[in-house]
C-alpha atoms as a PDB file:
ATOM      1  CA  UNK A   1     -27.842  14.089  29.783  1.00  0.00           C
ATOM      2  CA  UNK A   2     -24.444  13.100  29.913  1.00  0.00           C
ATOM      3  CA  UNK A   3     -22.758  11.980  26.672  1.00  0.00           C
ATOM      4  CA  UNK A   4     -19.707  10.447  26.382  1.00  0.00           C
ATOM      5  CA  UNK A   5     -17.925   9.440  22.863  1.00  0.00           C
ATOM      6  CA  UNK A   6     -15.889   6.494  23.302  1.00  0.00           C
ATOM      7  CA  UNK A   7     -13.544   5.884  20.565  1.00  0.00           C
ATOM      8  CA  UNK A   8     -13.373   2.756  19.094  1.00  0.00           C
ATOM      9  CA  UNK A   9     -10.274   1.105  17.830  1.00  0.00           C
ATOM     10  CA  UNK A  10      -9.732  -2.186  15.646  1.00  0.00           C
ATOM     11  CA  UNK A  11      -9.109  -5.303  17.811  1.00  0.00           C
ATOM     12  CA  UNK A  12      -5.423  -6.467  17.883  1.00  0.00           C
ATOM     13  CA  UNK A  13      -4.356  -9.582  16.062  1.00  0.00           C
ATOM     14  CA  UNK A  14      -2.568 -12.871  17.330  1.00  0.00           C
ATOM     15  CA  UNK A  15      -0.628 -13.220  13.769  1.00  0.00           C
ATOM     16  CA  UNK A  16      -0.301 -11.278  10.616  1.00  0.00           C
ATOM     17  CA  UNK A  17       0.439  -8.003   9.376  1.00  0.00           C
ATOM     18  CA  UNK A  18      -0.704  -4.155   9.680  1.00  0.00           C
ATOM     19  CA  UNK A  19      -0.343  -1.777   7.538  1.00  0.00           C
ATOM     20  CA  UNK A  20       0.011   1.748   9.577  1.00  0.00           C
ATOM     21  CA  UNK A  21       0.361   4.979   8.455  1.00  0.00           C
ATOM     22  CA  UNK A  22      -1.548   4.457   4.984  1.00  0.00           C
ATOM     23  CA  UNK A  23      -2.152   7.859   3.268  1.00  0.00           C
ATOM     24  CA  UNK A  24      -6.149   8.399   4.204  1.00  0.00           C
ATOM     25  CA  UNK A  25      -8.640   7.275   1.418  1.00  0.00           C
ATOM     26  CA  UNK A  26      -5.875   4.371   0.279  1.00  0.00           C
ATOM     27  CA  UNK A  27      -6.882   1.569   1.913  1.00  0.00           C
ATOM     28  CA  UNK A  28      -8.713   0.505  -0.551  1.00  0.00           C
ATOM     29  CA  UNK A  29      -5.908   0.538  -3.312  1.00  0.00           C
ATOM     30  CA  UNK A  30      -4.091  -1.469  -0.417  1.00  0.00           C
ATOM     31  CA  UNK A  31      -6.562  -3.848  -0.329  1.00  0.00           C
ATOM     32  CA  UNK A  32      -6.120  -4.267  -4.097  1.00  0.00           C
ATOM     33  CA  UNK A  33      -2.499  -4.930  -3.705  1.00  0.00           C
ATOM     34  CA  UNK A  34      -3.337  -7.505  -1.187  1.00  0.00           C
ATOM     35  CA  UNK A  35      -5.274  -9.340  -3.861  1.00  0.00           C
ATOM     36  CA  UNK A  36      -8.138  -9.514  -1.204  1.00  0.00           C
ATOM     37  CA  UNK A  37     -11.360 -10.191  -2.650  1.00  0.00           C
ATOM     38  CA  UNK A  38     -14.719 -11.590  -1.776  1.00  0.00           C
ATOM     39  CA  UNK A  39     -13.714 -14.814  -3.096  1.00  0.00           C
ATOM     40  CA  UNK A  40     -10.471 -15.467  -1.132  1.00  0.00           C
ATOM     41  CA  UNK A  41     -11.142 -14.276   2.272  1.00  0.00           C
ATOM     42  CA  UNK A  42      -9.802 -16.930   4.403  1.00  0.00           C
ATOM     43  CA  UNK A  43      -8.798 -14.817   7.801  1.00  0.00           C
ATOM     44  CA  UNK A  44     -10.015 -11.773   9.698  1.00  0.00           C
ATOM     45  CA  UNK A  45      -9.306  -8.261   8.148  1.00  0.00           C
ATOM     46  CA  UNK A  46     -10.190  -5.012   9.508  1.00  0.00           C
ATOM     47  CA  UNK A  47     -10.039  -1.725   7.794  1.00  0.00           C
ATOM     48  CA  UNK A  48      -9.662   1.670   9.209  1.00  0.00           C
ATOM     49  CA  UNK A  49     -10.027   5.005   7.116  1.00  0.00           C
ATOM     50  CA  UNK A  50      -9.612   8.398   7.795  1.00  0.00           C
ATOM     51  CA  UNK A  51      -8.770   7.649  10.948  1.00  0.00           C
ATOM     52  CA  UNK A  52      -6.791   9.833  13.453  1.00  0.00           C
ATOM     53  CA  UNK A  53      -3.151   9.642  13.568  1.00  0.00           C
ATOM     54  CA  UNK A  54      -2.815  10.902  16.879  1.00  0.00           C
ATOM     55  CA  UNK A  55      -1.100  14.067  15.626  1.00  0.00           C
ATOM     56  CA  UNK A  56      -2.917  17.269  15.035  1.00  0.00           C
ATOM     57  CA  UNK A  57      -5.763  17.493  12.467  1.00  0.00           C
ATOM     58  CA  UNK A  58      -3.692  14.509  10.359  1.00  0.00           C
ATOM     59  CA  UNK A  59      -5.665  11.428   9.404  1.00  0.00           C
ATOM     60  CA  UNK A  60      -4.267   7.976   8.005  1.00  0.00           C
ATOM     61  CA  UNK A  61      -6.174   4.295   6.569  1.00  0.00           C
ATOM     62  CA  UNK A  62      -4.701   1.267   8.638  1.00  0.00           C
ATOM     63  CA  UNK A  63      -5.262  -2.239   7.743  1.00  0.00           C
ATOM     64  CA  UNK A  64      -4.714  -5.393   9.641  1.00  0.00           C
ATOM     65  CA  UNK A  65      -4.855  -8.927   8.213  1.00  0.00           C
ATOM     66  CA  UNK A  66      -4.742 -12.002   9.697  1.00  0.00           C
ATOM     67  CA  UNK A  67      -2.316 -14.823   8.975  1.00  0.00           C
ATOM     68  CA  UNK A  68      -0.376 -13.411   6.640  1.00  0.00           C
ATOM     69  CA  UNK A  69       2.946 -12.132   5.951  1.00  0.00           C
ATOM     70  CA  UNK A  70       3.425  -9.790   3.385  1.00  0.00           C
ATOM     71  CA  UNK A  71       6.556 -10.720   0.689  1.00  0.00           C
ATOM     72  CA  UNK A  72       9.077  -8.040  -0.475  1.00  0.00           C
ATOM     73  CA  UNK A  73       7.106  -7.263  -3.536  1.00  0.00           C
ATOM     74  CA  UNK A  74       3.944  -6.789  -2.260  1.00  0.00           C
ATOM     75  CA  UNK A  75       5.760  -4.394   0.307  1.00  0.00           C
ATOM     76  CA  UNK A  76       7.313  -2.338  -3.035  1.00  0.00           C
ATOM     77  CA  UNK A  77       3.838  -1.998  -4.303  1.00  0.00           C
ATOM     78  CA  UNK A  78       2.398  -0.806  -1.043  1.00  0.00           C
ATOM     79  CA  UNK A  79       5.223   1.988  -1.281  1.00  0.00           C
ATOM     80  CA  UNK A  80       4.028   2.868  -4.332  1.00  0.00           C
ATOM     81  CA  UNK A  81       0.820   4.072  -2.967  1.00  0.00           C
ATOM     82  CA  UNK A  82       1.505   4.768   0.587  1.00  0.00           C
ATOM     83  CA  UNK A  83       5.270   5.647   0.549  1.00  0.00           C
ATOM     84  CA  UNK A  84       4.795   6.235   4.575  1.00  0.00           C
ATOM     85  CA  UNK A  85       3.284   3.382   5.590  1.00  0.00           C
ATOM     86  CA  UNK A  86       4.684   1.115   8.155  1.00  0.00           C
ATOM     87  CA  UNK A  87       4.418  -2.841   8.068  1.00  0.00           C
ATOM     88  CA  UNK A  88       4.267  -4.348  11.554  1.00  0.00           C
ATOM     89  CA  UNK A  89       4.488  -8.435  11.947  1.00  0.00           C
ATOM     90  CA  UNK A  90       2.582  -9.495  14.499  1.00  0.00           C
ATOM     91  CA  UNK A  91       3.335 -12.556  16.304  1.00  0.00           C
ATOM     92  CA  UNK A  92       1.299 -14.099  19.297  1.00  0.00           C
ATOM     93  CA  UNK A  93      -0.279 -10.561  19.667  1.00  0.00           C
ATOM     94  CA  UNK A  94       3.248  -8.733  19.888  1.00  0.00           C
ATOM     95  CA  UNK A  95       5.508  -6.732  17.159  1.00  0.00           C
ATOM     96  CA  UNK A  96       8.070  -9.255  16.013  1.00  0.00           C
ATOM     97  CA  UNK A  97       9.111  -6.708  13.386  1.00  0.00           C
ATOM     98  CA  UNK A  98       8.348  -3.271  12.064  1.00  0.00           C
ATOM     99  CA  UNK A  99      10.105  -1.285   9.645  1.00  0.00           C
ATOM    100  CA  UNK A 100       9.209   1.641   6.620  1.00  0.00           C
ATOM    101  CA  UNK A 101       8.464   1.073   3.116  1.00  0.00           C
ATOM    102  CA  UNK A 102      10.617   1.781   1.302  1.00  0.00           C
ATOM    103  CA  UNK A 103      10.393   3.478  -2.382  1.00  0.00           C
ATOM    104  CA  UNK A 104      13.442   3.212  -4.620  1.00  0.00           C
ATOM    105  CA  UNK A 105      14.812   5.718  -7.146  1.00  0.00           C
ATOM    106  CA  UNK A 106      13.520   2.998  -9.843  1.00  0.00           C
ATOM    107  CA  UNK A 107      10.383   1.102 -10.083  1.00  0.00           C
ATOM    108  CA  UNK A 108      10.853  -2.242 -12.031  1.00  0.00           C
ATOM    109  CA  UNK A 109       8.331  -4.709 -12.824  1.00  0.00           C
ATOM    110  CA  UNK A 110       5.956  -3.465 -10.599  1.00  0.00           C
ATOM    111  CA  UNK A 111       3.378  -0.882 -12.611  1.00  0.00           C
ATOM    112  CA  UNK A 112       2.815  -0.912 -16.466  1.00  0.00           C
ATOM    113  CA  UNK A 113       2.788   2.120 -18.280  1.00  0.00           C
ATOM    114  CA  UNK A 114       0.270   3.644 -19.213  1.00  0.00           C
ATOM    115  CA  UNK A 115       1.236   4.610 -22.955  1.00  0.00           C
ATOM    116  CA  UNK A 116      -0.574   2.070 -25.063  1.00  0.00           C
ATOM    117  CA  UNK A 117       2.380   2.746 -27.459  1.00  0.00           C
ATOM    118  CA  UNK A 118       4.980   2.145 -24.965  1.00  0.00           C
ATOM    119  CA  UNK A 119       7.656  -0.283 -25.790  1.00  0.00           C
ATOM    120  CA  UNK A 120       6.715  -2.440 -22.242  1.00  0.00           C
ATOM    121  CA  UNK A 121       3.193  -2.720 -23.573  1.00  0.00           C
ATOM    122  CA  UNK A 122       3.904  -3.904 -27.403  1.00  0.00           C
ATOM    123  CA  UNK A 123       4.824  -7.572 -26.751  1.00  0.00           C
ATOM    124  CA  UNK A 124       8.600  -7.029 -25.974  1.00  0.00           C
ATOM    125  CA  UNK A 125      10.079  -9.005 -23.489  1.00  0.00           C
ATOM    126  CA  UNK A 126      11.335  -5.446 -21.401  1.00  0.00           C
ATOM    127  CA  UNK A 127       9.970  -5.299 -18.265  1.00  0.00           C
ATOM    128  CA  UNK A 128       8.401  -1.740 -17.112  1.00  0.00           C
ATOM    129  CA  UNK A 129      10.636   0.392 -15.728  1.00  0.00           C
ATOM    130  CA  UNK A 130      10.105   3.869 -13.679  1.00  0.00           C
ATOM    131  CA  UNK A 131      12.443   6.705 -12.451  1.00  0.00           C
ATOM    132  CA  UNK A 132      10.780   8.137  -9.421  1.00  0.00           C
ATOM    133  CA  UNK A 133      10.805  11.964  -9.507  1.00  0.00           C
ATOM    134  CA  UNK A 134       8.337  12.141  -6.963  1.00  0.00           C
ATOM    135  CA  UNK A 135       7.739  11.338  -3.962  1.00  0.00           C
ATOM    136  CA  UNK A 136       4.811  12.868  -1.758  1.00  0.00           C
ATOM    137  CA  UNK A 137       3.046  11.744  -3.476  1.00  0.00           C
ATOM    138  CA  UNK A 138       4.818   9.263  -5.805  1.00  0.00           C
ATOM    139  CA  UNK A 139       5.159   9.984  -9.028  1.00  0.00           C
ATOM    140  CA  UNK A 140       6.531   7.994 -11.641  1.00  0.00           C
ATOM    141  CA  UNK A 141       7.841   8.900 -14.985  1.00  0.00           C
ATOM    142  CA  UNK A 142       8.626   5.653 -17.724  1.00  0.00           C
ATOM    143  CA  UNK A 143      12.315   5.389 -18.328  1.00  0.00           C
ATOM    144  CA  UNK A 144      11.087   4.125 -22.156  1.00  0.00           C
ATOM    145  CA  UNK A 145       8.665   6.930 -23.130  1.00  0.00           C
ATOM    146  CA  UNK A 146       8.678   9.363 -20.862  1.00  0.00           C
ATOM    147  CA  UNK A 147       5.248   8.879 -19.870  1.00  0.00           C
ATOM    148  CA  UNK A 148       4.273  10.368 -16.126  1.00  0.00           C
ATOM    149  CA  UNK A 149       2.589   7.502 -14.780  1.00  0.00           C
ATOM    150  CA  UNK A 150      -0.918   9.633 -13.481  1.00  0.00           C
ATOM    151  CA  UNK A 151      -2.837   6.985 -11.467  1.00  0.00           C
ATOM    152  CA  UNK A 152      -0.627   4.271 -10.118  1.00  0.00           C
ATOM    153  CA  UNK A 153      -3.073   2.371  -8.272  1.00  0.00           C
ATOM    154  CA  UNK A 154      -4.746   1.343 -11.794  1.00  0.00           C
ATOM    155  CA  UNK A 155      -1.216   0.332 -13.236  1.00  0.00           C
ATOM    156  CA  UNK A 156      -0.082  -1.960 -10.918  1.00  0.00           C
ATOM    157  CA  UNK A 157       1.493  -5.689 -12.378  1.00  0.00           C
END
Protein backbone atom coordinates (compact mmCIF):
# COMPACT_ATOMS: atom_id res chain seq x y z
CA UNK A 1 0.00 0.00 0.00
CA UNK A 2 1.42 3.07 -1.06
CA UNK A 3 0.73 6.20 1.03
CA UNK A 4 1.41 9.43 0.14
CA UNK A 5 0.78 12.69 2.50
CA UNK A 6 0.01 15.57 0.47
CA UNK A 7 0.24 18.75 2.25
CA UNK A 8 -2.36 21.03 2.09
CA UNK A 9 -2.00 24.74 1.99
CA UNK A 10 -4.70 27.66 2.32
CA UNK A 11 -5.99 28.87 -1.10
CA UNK A 12 -4.54 32.27 -2.23
CA UNK A 13 -6.67 35.37 -2.22
CA UNK A 14 -7.62 37.90 -5.10
CA UNK A 15 -7.68 40.96 -2.41
CA UNK A 16 -6.94 41.47 1.20
CA UNK A 17 -4.43 40.88 3.68
CA UNK A 18 -2.23 37.95 5.34
CA UNK A 19 -0.86 37.87 8.26
CA UNK A 20 2.51 35.57 8.04
CA UNK A 21 4.78 34.66 10.45
CA UNK A 22 2.24 34.80 13.53
CA UNK A 23 3.88 33.29 16.68
CA UNK A 24 2.06 29.57 16.69
CA UNK A 25 -1.09 29.30 18.97
CA UNK A 26 -1.83 33.34 18.24
CA UNK A 27 -4.04 33.33 15.67
CA UNK A 28 -6.65 33.41 17.61
CA UNK A 29 -5.67 36.64 19.64
CA UNK A 30 -5.20 37.92 15.91
CA UNK A 31 -8.45 37.17 15.10
CA UNK A 32 -9.54 39.19 18.15
CA UNK A 33 -7.68 42.17 16.98
CA UNK A 34 -9.37 41.83 13.71
CA UNK A 35 -12.67 42.30 15.49
CA UNK A 36 -13.82 39.14 13.50
CA UNK A 37 -16.72 37.56 14.92
CA UNK A 38 -19.58 35.33 14.00
CA UNK A 39 -21.69 38.24 13.53
CA UNK A 40 -19.61 40.30 11.04
CA UNK A 41 -18.20 37.86 8.70
CA UNK A 42 -18.71 39.40 5.42
CA UNK A 43 -15.59 37.79 3.27
CA UNK A 44 -13.57 34.58 3.18
CA UNK A 45 -11.00 33.97 6.04
CA UNK A 46 -8.78 31.12 6.47
CA UNK A 47 -6.76 30.26 9.46
CA UNK A 48 -3.64 28.29 9.72
CA UNK A 49 -2.01 27.15 13.14
CA UNK A 50 0.93 25.50 14.04
CA UNK A 51 1.79 25.30 10.81
CA UNK A 52 5.32 24.75 9.33
CA UNK A 53 7.46 27.61 8.61
CA UNK A 54 9.53 25.95 6.24
CA UNK A 55 12.56 26.17 8.54
CA UNK A 56 13.61 23.39 10.79
CA UNK A 57 11.29 22.08 13.56
CA UNK A 58 9.79 26.00 13.74
CA UNK A 59 6.04 26.40 13.45
CA UNK A 60 3.99 29.76 12.89
CA UNK A 61 -0.30 30.69 12.73
CA UNK A 62 -1.02 32.54 9.32
CA UNK A 63 -4.19 34.22 8.58
CA UNK A 64 -5.63 35.49 5.39
CA UNK A 65 -8.71 37.71 5.04
CA UNK A 66 -10.48 38.76 2.31
CA UNK A 67 -11.25 42.34 1.30
CA UNK A 68 -9.67 44.03 3.71
CA UNK A 69 -6.87 46.22 4.42
CA UNK A 70 -5.58 46.42 7.68
CA UNK A 71 -5.08 50.35 9.16
CA UNK A 72 -1.88 51.41 11.05
CA UNK A 73 -3.39 50.69 14.38
CA UNK A 74 -4.64 47.51 13.93
CA UNK A 75 -1.04 46.71 12.52
CA UNK A 76 0.49 48.18 16.17
CA UNK A 77 -1.77 45.82 17.93
CA UNK A 78 -0.87 42.84 15.83
CA UNK A 79 2.86 43.71 16.91
CA UNK A 80 1.90 43.53 20.16
CA UNK A 81 1.18 39.92 19.98
CA UNK A 82 3.12 38.72 17.09
CA UNK A 83 6.09 41.19 16.98
CA UNK A 84 7.36 38.96 13.79
CA UNK A 85 4.61 38.83 11.81
CA UNK A 86 4.54 40.05 8.32
CA UNK A 87 1.45 41.87 6.62
CA UNK A 88 1.24 41.15 2.89
CA UNK A 89 -1.51 43.22 0.64
CA UNK A 90 -2.75 41.29 -1.81
CA UNK A 91 -4.02 42.70 -4.90
CA UNK A 92 -5.57 40.74 -7.94
CA UNK A 93 -3.85 37.60 -6.42
CA UNK A 94 -0.26 39.32 -6.28
CA UNK A 95 1.83 41.12 -3.30
CA UNK A 96 1.25 44.81 -3.82
CA UNK A 97 3.02 45.36 -0.50
CA UNK A 98 4.70 43.56 2.35
CA UNK A 99 6.56 44.86 5.13
CA UNK A 100 7.30 43.88 9.25
CA UNK A 101 5.43 44.96 12.17
CA UNK A 102 6.77 46.97 13.77
CA UNK A 103 6.84 47.38 17.82
CA UNK A 104 7.90 50.74 19.22
CA UNK A 105 9.88 51.52 22.38
CA UNK A 106 6.33 52.94 23.69
CA UNK A 107 2.93 51.57 23.48
CA UNK A 108 0.22 54.37 23.59
CA UNK A 109 -3.38 53.97 23.51
CA UNK A 110 -3.31 50.65 22.48
CA UNK A 111 -3.58 48.14 25.80
CA UNK A 112 -5.03 49.23 29.25
CA UNK A 113 -3.34 48.39 32.23
CA UNK A 114 -4.04 46.04 34.11
CA UNK A 115 -3.79 47.76 37.70
CA UNK A 116 -7.37 48.46 38.64
CA UNK A 117 -5.72 51.34 40.62
CA UNK A 118 -3.84 52.68 37.79
CA UNK A 119 -4.20 56.28 37.01
CA UNK A 120 -5.36 55.26 33.05
CA UNK A 121 -8.12 53.20 34.59
CA UNK A 122 -9.63 55.83 37.31
CA UNK A 123 -11.57 58.13 34.92
CA UNK A 124 -8.61 60.47 33.94
CA UNK A 125 -8.44 61.64 30.64
CA UNK A 126 -4.47 60.00 30.26
CA UNK A 127 -4.32 57.65 27.78
CA UNK A 128 -2.36 54.21 28.62
CA UNK A 129 0.97 54.32 28.07
CA UNK A 130 3.77 51.37 27.94
CA UNK A 131 7.64 51.27 27.83
CA UNK A 132 8.52 48.08 26.07
CA UNK A 133 11.31 46.21 27.90
CA UNK A 134 10.63 43.23 26.10
CA UNK A 135 10.52 42.00 23.19
CA UNK A 136 10.44 38.11 22.38
CA UNK A 137 8.04 37.98 23.63
CA UNK A 138 6.67 41.51 24.27
CA UNK A 139 6.50 42.66 27.38
CA UNK A 140 5.15 45.74 28.56
CA UNK A 141 5.69 47.60 31.72
CA UNK A 142 3.02 50.90 32.52
CA UNK A 143 4.94 54.12 32.40
CA UNK A 144 2.18 55.30 35.35
CA UNK A 145 2.46 52.40 37.84
CA UNK A 146 4.89 50.30 36.97
CA UNK A 147 2.69 47.51 36.37
CA UNK A 148 4.23 44.55 33.91
CA UNK A 149 1.47 44.17 31.66
CA UNK A 150 1.23 39.89 32.00
CA UNK A 151 -1.34 38.95 29.30
CA UNK A 152 -1.58 41.49 26.55
CA UNK A 153 -3.97 39.84 24.42
CA UNK A 154 -6.75 40.44 27.27
CA UNK A 155 -5.71 44.23 27.57
CA UNK A 156 -6.03 45.35 24.32
CA UNK A 157 -8.20 49.01 23.66
Amino acid sequence: MNTQVKEVKLAPIRNGTVIDHIASGQALNVMKILGVNENNIDSSISIGIHVSSGKAMEWKDVVKIEDRELDSKTVDKIALIAPDATISIIRDFYVAEKFQVKLDDRVIGLARCSNPNCITNRGEPVDPEFCVIGRHPPVLRCCYCDRILTNISDNLL
